[in-house]
N, C-alpha and C. Protein backbone atom coordinates (compact mmCIF):
# COMPACT_ATOMS: atom_id res chain seq x y z
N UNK A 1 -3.88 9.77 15.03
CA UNK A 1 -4.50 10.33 13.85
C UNK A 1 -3.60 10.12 12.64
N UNK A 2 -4.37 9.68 11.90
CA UNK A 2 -3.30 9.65 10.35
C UNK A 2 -3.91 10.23 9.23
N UNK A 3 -3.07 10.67 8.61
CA UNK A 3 -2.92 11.25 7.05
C UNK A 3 -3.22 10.77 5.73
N UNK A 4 -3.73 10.95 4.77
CA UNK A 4 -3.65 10.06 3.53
C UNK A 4 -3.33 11.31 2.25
N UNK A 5 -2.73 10.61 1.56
CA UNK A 5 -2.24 11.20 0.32
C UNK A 5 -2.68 9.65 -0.98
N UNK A 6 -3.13 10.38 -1.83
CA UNK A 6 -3.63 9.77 -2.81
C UNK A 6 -2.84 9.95 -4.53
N UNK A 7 -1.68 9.45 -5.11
CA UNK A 7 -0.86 8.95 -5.93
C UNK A 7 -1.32 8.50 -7.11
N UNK A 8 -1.31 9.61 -8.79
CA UNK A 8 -1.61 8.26 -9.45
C UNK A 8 -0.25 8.28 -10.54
N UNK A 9 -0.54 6.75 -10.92
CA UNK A 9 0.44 6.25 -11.45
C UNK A 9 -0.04 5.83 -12.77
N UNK A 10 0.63 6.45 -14.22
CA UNK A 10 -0.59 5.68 -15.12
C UNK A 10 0.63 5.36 -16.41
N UNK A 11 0.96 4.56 -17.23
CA UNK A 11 1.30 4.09 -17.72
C UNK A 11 1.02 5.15 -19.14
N UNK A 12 1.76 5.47 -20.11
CA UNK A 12 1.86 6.68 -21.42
C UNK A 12 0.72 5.88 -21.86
N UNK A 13 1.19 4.87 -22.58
CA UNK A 13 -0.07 4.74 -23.86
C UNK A 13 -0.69 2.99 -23.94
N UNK A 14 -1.69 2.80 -23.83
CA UNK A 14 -2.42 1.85 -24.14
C UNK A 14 -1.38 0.43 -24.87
N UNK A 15 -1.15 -0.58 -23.63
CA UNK A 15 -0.53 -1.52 -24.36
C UNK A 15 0.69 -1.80 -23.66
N UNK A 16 1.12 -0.64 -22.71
CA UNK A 16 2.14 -0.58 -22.01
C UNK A 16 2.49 -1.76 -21.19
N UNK A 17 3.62 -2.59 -21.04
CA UNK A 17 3.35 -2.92 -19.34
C UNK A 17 4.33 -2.33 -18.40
N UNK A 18 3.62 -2.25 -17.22
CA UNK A 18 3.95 -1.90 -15.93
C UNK A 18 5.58 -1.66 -15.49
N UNK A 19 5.52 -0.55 -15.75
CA UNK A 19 7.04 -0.42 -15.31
C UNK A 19 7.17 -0.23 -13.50
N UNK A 20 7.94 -1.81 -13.46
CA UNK A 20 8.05 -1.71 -11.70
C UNK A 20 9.35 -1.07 -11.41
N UNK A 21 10.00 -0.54 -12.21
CA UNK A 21 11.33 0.42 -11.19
C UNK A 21 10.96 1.70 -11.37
N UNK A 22 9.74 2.04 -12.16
CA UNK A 22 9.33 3.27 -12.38
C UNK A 22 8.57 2.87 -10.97
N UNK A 23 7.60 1.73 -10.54
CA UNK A 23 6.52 2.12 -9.46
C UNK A 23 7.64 2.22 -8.23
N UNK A 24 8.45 1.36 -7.96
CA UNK A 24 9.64 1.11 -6.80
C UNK A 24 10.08 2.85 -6.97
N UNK A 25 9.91 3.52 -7.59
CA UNK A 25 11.22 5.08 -7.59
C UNK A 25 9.77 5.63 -6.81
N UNK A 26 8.75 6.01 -6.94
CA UNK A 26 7.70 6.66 -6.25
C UNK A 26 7.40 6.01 -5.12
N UNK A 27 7.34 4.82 -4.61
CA UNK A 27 7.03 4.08 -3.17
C UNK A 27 8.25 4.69 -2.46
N UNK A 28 9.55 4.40 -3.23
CA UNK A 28 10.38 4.58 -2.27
C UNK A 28 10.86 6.21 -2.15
N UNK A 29 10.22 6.73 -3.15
CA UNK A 29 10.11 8.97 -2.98
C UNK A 29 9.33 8.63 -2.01
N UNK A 30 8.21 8.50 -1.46
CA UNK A 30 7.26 8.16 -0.72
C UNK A 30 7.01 8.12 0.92
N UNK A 31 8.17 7.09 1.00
CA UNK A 31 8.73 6.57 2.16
C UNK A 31 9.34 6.90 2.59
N UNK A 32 10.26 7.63 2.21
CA UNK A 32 11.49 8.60 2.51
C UNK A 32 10.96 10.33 3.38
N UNK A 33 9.98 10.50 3.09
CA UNK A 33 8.90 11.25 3.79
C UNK A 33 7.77 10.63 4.64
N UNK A 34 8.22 9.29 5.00
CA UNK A 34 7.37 9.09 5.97
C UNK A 34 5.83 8.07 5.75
N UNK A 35 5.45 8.75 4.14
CA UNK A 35 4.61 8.19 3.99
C UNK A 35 4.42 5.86 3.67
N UNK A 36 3.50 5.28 3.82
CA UNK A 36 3.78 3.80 4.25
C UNK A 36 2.44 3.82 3.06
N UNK A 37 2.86 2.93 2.10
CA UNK A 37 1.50 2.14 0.98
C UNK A 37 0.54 1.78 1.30
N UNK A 38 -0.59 2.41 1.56
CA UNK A 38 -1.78 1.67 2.27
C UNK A 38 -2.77 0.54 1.25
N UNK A 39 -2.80 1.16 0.39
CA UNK A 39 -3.57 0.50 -0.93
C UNK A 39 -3.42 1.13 -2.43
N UNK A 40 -3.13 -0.20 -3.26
CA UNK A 40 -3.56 0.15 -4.64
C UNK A 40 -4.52 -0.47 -5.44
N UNK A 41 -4.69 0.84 -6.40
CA UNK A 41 -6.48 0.46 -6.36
C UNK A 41 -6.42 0.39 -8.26
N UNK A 42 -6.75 -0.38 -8.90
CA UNK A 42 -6.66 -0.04 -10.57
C UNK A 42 -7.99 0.40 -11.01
N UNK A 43 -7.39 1.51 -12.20
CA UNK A 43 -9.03 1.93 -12.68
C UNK A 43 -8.76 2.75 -13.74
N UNK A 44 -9.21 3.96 -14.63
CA UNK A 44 -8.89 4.46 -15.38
C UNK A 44 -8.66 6.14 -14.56
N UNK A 45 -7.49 6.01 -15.66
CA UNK A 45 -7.14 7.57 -14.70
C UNK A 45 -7.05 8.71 -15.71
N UNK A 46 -7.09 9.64 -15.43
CA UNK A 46 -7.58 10.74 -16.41
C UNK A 46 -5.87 10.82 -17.27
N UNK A 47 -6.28 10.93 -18.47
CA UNK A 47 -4.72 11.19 -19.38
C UNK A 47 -4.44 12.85 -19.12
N UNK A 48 -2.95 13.28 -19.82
CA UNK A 48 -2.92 14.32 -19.52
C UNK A 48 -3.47 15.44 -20.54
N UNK A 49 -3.80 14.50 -22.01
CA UNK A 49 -4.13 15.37 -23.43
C UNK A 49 -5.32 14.92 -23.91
N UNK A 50 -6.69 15.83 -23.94
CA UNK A 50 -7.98 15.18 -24.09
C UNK A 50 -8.76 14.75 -23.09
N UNK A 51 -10.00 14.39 -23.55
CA UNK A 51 -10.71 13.43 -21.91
C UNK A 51 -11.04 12.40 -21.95
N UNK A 52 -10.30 11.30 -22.58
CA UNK A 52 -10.28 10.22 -22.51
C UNK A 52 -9.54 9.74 -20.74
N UNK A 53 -9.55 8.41 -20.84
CA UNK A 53 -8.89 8.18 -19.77
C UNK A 53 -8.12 6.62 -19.78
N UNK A 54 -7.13 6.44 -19.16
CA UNK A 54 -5.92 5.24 -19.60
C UNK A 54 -5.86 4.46 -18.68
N UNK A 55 -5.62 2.98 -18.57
CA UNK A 55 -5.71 2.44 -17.58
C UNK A 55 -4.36 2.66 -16.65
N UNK A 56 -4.72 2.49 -14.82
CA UNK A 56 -3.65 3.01 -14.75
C UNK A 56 -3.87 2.33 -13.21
N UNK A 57 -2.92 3.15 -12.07
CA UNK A 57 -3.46 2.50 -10.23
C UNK A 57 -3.46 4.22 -9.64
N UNK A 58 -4.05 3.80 -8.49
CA UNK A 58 -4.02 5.01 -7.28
C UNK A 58 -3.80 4.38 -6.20
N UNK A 59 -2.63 4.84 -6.03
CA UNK A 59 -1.85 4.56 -5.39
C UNK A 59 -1.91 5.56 -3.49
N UNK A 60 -2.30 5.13 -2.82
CA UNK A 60 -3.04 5.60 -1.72
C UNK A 60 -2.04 5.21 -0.04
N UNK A 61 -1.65 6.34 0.27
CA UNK A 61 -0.27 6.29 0.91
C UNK A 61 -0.85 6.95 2.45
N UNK A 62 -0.60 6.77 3.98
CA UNK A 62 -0.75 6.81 5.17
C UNK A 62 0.63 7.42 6.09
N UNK A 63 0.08 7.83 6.53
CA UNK A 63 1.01 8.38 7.83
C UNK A 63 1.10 9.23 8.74
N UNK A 64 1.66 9.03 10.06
CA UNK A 64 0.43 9.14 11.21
C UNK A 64 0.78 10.95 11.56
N UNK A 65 -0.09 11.59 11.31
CA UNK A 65 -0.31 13.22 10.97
C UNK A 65 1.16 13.83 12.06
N UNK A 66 1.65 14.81 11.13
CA UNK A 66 2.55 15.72 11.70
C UNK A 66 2.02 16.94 12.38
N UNK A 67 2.21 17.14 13.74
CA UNK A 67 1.53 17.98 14.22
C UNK A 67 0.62 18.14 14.99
């Protein structure tokens, strides 16, 4: 039986690019508990001010249930 936990990752402001030692610091928080990257998925993700929404990934993490 396995687990899923669902991650999002979204970049501040429109225009950004992709900070990969920012994504590498959360895979590898991640992993360190066990959890393994199952899929990332891009789409707009809700901002934190207003209801607009920013482009961003969900980041969708597995591991085989404790317990």
């Amino acid at each position: 039986m396995y687990e899923y936990k669902v991650v999002t990752f979204r970049e501040a402001l429109i225009g950004d690019a992709l900070d990969s030692d920012k994504l590498e610091k959360v895979l590898n928080k991640h992993a360190e508990d066990g959890w393994a990257l199952k899929d990332i998925t891009s789409g707009d993700v809700k901002g934190r001010i207003g209801p607009g929404a920013v482009d961003g990934l969900l980041l969708t993490f597995e591991r085989t249930r404790q317990g």
